[in-house]
C-alpha atoms as a PDB file:
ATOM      1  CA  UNK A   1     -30.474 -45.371  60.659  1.00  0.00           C
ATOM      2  CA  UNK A   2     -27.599 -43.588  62.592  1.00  0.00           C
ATOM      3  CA  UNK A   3     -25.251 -46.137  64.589  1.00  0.00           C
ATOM      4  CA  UNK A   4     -23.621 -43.656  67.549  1.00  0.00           C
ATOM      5  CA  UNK A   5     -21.117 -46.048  68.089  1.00  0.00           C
ATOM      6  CA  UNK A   6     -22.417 -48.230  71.438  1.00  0.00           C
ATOM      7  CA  UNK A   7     -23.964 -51.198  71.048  1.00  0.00           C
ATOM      8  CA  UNK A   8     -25.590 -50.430  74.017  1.00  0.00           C
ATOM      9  CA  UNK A   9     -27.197 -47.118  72.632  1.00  0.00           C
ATOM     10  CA  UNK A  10     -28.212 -48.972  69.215  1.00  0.00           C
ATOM     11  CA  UNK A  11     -30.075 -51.750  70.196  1.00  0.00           C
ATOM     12  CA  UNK A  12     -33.608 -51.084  72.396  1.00  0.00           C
ATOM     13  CA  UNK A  13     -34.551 -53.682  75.045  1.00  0.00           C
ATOM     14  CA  UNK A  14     -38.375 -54.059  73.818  1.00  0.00           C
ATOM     15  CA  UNK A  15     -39.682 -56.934  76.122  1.00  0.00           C
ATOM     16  CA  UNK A  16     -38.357 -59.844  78.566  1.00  0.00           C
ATOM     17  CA  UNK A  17     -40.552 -62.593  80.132  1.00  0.00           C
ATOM     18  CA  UNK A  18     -39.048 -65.358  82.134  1.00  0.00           C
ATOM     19  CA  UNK A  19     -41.563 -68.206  83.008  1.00  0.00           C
ATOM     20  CA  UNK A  20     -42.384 -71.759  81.959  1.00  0.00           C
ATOM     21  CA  UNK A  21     -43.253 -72.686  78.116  1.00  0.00           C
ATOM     22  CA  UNK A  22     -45.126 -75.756  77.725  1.00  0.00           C
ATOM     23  CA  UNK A  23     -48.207 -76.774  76.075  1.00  0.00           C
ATOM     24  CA  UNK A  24     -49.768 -73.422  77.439  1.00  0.00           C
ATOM     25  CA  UNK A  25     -47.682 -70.904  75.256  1.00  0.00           C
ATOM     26  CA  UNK A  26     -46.093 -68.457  77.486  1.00  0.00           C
ATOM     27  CA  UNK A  27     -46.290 -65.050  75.481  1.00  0.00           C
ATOM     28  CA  UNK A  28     -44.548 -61.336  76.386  1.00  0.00           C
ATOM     29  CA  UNK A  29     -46.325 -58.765  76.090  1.00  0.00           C
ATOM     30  CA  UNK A  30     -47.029 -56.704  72.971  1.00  0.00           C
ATOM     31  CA  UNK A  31     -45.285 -53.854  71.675  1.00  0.00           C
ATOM     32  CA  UNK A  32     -44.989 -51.602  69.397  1.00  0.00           C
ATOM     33  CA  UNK A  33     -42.294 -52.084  66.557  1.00  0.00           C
ATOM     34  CA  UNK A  34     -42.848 -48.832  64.823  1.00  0.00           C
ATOM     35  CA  UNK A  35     -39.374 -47.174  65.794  1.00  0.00           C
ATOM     36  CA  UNK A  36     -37.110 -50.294  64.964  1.00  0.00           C
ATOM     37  CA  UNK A  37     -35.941 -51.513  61.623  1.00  0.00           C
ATOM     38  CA  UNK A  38     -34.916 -54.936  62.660  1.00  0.00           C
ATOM     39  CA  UNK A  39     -36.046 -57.440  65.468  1.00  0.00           C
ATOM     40  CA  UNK A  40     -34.029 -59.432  67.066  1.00  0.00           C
ATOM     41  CA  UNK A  41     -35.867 -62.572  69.158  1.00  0.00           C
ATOM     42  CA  UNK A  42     -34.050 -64.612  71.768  1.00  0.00           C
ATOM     43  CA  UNK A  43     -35.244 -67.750  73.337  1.00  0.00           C
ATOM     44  CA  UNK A  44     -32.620 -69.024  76.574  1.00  0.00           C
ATOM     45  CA  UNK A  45     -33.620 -72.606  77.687  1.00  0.00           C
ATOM     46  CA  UNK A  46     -33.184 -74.135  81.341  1.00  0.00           C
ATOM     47  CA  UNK A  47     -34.134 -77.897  82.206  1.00  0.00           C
ATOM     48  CA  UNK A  48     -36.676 -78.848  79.406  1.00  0.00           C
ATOM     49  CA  UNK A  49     -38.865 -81.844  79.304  1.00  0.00           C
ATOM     50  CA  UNK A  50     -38.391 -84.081  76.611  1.00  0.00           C
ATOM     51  CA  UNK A  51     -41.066 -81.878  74.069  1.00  0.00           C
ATOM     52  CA  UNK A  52     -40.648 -80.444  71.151  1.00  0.00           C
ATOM     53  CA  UNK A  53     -40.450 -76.362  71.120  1.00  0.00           C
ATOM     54  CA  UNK A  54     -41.708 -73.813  69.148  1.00  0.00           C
ATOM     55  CA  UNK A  55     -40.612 -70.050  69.246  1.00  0.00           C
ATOM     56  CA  UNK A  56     -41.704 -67.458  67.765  1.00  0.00           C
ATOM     57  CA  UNK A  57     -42.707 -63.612  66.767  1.00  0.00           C
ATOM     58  CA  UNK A  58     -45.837 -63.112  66.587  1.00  0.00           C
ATOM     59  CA  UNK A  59     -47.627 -59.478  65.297  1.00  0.00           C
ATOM     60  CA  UNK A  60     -50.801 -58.182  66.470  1.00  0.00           C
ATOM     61  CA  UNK A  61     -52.866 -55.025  66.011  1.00  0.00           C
ATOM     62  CA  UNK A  62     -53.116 -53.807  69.031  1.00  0.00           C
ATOM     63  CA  UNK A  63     -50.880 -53.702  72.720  1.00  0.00           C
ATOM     64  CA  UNK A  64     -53.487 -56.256  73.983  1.00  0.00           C
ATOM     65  CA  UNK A  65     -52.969 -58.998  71.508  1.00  0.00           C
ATOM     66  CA  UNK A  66     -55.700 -58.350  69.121  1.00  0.00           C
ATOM     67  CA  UNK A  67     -55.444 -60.447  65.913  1.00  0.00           C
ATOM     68  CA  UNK A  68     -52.419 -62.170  66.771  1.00  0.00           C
ATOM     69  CA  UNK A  69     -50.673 -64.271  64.447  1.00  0.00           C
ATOM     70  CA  UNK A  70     -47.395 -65.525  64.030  1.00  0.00           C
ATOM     71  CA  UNK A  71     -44.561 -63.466  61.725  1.00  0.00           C
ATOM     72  CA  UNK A  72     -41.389 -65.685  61.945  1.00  0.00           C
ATOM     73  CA  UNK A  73     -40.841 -69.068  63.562  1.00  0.00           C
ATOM     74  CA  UNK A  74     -38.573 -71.752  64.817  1.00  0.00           C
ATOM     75  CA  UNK A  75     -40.829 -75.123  64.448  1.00  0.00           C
ATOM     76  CA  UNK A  76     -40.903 -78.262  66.014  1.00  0.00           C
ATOM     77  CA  UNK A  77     -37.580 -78.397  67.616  1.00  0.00           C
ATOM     78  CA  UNK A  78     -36.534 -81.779  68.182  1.00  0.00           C
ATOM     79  CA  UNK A  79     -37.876 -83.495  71.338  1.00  0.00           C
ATOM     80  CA  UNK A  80     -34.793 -84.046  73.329  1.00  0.00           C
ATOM     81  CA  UNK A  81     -34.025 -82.964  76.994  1.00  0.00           C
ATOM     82  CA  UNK A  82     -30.350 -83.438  76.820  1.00  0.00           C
ATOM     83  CA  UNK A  83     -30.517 -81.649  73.769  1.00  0.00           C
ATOM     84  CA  UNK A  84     -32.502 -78.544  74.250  1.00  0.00           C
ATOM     85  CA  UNK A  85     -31.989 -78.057  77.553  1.00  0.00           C
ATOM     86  CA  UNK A  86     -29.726 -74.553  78.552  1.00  0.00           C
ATOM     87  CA  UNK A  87     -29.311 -73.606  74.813  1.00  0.00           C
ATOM     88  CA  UNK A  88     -30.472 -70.084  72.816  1.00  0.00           C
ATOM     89  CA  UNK A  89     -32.687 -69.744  70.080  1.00  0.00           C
ATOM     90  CA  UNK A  90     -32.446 -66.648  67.828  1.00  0.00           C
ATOM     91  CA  UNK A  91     -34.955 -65.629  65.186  1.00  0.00           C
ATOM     92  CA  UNK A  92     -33.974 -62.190  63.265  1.00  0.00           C
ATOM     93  CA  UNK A  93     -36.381 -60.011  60.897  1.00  0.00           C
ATOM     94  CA  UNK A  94     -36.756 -57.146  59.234  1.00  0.00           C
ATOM     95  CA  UNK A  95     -40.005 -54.768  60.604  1.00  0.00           C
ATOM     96  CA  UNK A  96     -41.045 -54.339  57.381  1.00  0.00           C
ATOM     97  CA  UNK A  97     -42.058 -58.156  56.883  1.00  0.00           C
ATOM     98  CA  UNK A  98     -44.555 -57.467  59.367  1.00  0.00           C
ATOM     99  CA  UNK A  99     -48.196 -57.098  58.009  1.00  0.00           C
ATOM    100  CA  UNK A 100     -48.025 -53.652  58.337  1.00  0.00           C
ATOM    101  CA  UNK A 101     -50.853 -52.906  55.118  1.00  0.00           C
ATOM    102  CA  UNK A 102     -53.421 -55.484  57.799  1.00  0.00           C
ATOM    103  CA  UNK A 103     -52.304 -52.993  60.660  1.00  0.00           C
ATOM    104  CA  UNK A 104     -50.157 -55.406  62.583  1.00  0.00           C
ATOM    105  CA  UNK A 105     -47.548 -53.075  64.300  1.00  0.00           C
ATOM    106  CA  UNK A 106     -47.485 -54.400  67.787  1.00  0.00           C
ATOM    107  CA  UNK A 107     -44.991 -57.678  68.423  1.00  0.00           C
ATOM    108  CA  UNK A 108     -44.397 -60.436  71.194  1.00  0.00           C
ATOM    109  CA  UNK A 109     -42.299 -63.220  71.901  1.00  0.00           C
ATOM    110  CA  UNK A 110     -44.385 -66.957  72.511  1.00  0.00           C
ATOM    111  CA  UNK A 111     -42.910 -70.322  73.057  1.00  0.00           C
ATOM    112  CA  UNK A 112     -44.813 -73.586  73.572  1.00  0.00           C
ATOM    113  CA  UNK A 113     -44.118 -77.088  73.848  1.00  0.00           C
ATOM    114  CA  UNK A 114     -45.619 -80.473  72.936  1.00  0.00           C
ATOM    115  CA  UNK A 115     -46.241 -81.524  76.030  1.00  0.00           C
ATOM    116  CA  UNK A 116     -47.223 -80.306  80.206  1.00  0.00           C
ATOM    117  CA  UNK A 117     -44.247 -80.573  81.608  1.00  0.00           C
ATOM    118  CA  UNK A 118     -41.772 -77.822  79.532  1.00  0.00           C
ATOM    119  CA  UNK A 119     -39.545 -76.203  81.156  1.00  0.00           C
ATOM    120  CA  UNK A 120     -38.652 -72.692  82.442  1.00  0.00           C
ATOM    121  CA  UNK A 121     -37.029 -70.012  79.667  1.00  0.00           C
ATOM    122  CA  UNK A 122     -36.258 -66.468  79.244  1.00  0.00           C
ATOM    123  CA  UNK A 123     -37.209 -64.762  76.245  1.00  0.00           C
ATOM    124  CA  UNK A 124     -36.232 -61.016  75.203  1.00  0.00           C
ATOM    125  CA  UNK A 125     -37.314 -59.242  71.535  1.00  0.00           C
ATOM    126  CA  UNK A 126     -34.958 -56.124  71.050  1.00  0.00           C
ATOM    127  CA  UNK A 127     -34.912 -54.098  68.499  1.00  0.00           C
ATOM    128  CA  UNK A 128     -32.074 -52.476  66.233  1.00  0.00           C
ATOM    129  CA  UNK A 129     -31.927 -49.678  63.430  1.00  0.00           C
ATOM    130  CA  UNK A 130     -33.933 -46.934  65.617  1.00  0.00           C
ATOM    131  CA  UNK A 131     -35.946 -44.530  64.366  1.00  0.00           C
ATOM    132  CA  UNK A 132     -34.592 -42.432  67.472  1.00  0.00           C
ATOM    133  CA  UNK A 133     -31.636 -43.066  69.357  1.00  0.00           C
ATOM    134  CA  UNK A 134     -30.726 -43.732  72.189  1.00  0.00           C
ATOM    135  CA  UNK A 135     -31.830 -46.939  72.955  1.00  0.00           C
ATOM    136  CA  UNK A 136     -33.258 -46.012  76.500  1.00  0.00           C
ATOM    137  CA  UNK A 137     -35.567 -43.711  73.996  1.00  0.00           C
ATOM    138  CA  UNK A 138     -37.675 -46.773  73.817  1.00  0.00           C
ATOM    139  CA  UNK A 139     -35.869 -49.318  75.889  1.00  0.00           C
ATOM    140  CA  UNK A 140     -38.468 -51.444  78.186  1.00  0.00           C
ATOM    141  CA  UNK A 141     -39.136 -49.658  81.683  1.00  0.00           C
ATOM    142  CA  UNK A 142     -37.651 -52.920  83.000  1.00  0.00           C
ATOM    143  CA  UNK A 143     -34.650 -51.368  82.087  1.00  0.00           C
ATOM    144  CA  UNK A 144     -32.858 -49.985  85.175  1.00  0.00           C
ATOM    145  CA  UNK A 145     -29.327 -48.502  83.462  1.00  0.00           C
ATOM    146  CA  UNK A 146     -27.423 -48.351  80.459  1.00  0.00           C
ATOM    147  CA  UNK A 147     -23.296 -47.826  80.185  1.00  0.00           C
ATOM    148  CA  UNK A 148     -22.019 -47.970  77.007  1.00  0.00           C
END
């Protein structure tokens, strides 16, 4: 796809959820992936327990979840407070490793520890190589303005 030169035009805000992972997994909702080439997952610690963390992408077949199962994954973090605690966690894929032939089209972000306690973290999904650009074609409605 056509780059038009702004980062801030090439790369779509798709979903943000703040909140606190822990042994429940706290999950974004879903969207759709079908105008993005790439995915780009981001995972922004604060004070975490001493639990081990899993992030991930998951894919589903439908805006509400349906299906769901994971597509790429950061396991089993090591369980260390000083050492997971205000750090990022990236995962980057393609769109077409989703299971797009088992209809999965739709994506989320989900973290969950190994234990209660957790912690509080921000997670955003944005998408790059646009089918359409600008961004704000498809950026999140959380997303108030764009200068580039």
């Amino acid at each position: 796809m056509a780059q038009t030169g702004s980062v801030a035009e090439d790369i779509a805000m798709l979903v943000r959820v703040t909140g606190t992972a822990n042994s429940t997994p706290l999950v974004s909702s879903y969207v759709s992936a079908k105008n993005v080439g790439q995915l780009l997952a981001t995972l922004m610690t604060g004070d975490m327990a001493s639990e081990t963390i899993d992030f991930a992408i998951y894919q589903a077949t439908s805006s509400g979840g349906a299906n769901a199962k994971s597509a790429k994954a950061i396991t089993q973090v090591a369980a260390s407070a000083a050492a997971n605690d205000s750090k990022e966690f990236i995962i980057g894929m393609r769109a077409d490793e989703l299971d797009v032939d088992g209809g999965f089209s739709f994506v989320a972000v989900r973290a969950v520890t190994g234990g209660a306690t957790g912690g509080t973290v921000t997670m955003l999904l944005q998408g790059a190589d646009l089918r359409y650009e600008p961004a704000a074609n498809i950026d999140n409605a959380t997303v108030l303005q764009i200068v580039s």
